[in-house]
C-alpha atoms as a PDB file:
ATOM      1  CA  UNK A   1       4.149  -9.951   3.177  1.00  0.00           C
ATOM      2  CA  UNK A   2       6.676 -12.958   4.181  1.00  0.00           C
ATOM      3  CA  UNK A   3       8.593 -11.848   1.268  1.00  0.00           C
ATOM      4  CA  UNK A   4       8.980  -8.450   2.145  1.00  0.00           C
ATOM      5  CA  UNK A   5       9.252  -8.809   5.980  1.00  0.00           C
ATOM      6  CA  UNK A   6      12.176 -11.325   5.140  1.00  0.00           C
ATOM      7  CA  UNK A   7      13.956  -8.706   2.571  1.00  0.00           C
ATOM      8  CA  UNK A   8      14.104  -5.860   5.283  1.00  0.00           C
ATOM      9  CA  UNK A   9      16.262  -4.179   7.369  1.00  0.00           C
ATOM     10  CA  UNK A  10      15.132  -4.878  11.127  1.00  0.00           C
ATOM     11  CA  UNK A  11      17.903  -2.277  13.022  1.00  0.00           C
ATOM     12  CA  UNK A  12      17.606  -3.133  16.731  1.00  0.00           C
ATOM     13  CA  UNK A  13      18.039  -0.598  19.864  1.00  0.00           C
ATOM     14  CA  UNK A  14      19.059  -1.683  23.417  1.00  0.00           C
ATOM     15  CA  UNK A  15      16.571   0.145  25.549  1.00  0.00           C
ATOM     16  CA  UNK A  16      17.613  -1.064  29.494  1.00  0.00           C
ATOM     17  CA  UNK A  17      18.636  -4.306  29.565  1.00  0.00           C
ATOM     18  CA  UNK A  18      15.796  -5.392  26.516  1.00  0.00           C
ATOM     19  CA  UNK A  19      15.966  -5.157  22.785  1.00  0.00           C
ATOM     20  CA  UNK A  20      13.895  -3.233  20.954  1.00  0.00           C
ATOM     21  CA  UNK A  21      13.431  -4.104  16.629  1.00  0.00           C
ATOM     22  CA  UNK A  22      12.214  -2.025  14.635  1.00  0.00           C
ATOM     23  CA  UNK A  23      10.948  -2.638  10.865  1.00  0.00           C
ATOM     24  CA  UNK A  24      11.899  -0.324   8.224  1.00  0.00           C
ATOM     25  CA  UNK A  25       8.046   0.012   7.351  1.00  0.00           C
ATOM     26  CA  UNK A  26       5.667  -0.532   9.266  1.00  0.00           C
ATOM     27  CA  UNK A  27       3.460  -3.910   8.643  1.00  0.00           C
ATOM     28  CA  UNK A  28       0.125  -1.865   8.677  1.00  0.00           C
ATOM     29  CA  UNK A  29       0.976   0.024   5.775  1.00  0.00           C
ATOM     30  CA  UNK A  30       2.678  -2.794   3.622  1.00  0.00           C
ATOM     31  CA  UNK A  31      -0.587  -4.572   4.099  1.00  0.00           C
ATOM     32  CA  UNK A  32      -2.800  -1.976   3.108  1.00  0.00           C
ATOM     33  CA  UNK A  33      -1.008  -1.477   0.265  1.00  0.00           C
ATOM     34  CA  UNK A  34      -0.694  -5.363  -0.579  1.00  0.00           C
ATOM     35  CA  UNK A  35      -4.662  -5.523  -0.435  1.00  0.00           C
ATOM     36  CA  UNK A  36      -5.065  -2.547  -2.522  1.00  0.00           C
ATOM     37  CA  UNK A  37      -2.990  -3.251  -5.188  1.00  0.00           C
ATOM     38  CA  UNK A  38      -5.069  -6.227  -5.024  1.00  0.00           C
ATOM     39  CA  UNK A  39      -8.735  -5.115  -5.099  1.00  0.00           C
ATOM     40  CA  UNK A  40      -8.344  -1.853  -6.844  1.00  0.00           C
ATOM     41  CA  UNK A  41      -6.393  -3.335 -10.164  1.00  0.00           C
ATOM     42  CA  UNK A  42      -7.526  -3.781 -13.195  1.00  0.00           C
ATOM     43  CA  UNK A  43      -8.876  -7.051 -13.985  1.00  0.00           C
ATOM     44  CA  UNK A  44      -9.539  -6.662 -17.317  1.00  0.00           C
ATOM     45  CA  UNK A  45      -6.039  -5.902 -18.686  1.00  0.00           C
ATOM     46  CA  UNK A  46      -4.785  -9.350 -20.272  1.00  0.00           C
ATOM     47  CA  UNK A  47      -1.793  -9.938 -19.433  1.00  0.00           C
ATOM     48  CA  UNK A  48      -0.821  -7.437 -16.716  1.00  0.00           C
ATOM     49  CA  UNK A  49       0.958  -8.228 -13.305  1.00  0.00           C
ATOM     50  CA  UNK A  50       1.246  -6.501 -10.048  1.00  0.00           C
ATOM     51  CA  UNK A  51       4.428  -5.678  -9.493  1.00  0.00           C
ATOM     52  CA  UNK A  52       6.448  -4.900  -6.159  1.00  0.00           C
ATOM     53  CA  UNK A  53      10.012  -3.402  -6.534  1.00  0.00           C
ATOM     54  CA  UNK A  54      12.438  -3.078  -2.892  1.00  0.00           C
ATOM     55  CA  UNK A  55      15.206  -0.661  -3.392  1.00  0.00           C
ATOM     56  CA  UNK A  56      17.331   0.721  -0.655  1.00  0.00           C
ATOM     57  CA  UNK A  57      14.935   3.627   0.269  1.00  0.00           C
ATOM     58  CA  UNK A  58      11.668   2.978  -0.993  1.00  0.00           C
ATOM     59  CA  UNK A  59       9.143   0.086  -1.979  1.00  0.00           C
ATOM     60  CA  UNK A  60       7.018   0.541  -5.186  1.00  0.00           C
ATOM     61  CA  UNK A  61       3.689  -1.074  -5.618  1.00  0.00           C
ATOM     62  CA  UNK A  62       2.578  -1.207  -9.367  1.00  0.00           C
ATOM     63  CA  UNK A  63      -1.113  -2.562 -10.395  1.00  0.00           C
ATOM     64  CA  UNK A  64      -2.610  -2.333 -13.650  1.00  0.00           C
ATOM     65  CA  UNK A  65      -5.404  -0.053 -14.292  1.00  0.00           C
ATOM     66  CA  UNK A  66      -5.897   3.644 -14.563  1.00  0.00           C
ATOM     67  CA  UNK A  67      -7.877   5.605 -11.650  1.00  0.00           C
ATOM     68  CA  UNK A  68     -11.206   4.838 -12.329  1.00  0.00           C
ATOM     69  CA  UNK A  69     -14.583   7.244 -13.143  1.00  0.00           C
ATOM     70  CA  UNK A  70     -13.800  10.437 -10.970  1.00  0.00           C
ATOM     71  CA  UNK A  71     -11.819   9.687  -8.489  1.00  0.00           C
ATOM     72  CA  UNK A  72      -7.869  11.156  -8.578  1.00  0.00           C
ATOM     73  CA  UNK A  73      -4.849  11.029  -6.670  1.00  0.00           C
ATOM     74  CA  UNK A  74      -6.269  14.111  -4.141  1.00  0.00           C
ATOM     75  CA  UNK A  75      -9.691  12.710  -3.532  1.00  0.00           C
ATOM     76  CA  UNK A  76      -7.927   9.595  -2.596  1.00  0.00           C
ATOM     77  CA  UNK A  77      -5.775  11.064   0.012  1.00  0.00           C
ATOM     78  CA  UNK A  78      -9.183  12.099   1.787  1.00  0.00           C
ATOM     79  CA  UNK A  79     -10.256   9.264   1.622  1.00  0.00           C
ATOM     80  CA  UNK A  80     -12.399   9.108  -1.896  1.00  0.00           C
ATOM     81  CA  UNK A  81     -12.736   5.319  -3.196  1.00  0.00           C
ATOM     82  CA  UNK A  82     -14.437   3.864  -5.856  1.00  0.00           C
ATOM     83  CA  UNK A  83     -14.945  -0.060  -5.980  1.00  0.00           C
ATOM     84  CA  UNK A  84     -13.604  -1.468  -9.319  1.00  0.00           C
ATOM     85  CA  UNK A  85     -14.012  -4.918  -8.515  1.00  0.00           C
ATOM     86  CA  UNK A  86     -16.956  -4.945  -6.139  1.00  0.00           C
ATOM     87  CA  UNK A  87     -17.180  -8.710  -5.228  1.00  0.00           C
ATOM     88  CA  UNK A  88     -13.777  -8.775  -4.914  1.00  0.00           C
ATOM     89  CA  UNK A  89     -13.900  -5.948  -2.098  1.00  0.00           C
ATOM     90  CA  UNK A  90     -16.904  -8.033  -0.499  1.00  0.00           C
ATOM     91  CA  UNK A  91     -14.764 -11.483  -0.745  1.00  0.00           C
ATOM     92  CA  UNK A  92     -11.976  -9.328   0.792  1.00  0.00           C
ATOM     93  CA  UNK A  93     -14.426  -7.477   3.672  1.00  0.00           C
ATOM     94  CA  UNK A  94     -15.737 -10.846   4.423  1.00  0.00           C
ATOM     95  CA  UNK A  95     -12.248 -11.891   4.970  1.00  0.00           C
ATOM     96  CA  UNK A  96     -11.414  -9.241   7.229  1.00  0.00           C
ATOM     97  CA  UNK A  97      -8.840  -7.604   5.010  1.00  0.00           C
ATOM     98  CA  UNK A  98     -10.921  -4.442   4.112  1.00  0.00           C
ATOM     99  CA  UNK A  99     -12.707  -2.717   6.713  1.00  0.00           C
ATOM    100  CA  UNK A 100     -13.843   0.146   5.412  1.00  0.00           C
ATOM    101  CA  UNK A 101     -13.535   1.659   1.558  1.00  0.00           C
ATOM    102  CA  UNK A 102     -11.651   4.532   1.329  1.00  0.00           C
ATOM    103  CA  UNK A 103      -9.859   4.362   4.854  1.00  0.00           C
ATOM    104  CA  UNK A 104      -6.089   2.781   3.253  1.00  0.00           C
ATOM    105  CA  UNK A 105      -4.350   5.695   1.477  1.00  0.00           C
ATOM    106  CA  UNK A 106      -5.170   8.160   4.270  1.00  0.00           C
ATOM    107  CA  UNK A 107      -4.075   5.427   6.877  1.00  0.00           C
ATOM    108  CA  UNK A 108      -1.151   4.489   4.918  1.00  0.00           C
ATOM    109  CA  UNK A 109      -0.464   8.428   5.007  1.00  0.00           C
ATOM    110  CA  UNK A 110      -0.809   9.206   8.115  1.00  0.00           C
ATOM    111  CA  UNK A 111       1.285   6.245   9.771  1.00  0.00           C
ATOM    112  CA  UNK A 112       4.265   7.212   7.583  1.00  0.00           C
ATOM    113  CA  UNK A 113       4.161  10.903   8.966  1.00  0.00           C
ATOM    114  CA  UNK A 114       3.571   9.750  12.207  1.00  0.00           C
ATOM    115  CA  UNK A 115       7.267   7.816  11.847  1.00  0.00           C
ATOM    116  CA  UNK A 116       8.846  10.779   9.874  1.00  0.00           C
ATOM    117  CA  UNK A 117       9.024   9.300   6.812  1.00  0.00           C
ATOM    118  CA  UNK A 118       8.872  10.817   3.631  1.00  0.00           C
ATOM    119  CA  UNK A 119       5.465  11.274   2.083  1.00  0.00           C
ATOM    120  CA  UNK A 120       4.167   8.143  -0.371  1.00  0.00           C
ATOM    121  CA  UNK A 121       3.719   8.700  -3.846  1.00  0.00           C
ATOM    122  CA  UNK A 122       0.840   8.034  -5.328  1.00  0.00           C
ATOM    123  CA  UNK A 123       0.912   8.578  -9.344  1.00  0.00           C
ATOM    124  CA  UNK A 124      -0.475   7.113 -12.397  1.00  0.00           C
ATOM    125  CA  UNK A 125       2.303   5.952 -15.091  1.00  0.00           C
ATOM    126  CA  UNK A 126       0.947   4.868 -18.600  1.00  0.00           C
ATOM    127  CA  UNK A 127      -1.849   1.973 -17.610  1.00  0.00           C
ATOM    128  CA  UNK A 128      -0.392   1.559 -14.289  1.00  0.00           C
ATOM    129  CA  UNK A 129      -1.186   2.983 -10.291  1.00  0.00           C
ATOM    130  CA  UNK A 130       2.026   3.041  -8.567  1.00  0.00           C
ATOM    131  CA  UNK A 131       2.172   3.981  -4.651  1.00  0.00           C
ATOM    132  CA  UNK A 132       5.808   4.317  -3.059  1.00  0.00           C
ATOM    133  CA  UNK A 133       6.300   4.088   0.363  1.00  0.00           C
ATOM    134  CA  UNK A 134      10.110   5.399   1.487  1.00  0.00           C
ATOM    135  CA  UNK A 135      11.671   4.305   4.304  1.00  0.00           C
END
């Protein structure tokens, strides 16, 4: 998070006599994505990385592993989850990072239409998840 936060754009308005910053994404949705890239990767793949790219317009968040058993990229938007690593999601409940499976992509999809930004992308490439979020 401190890495991204410190690599964005933070454009500032003067609303009154007060000055009003606002984040090019919004920190909700760069932690929910953070935590699921997390949990929901692929353990088992020896060798693999998650990976987060910033470019100009978007950030892409890479993490090893195919969807798993039934769930695809449509049941996901409603809210469909399946736990890959389930003491990992416990650890992370426990924690307070994961409230409820299922909930992130459809939060994460609704707060970027709320702010008029474009819709995420959420595809599989080769072994890899990858979710976009554009600014």
């Amino acid at each position: 998070m401190v890495v991204l936060k410190n690599n964005m754009k933070t454009p500032s308005v003067i609303n009154g006599l007060t000055r009003e910053e606002k984040s090019e994404y919004p920190t909700l949705v760069l932690r929910e994505a953070i935590v699921n890239t997390l949990v929901h990767r692929n353990y088992s793949i020896s060798g693999s990385k998650i990976r987060i790219f910033m470019f100009e317009d978007r950030i892409e968040f890479y993490s090893p592993g195919r969807l798993p058993n039934t769930v695809t990229i449509h049941k996901m938007k409603i809210g469909v989850s399946y736990a890959r690593n389930p003491f990992l999601v416990k650890y992370m409940e426990n924690l307070r990072y994961i409230d409820q499976l299922g909930r992130g992509i459809p939060m994460i999809l609704k707060t970027m239409k709320e702010i008029g930004a474009k819709e995420p992308l959420l595809k599989e490439s080769g072994e890899e998840f990858v979710l976009t979020i554009y600014n």
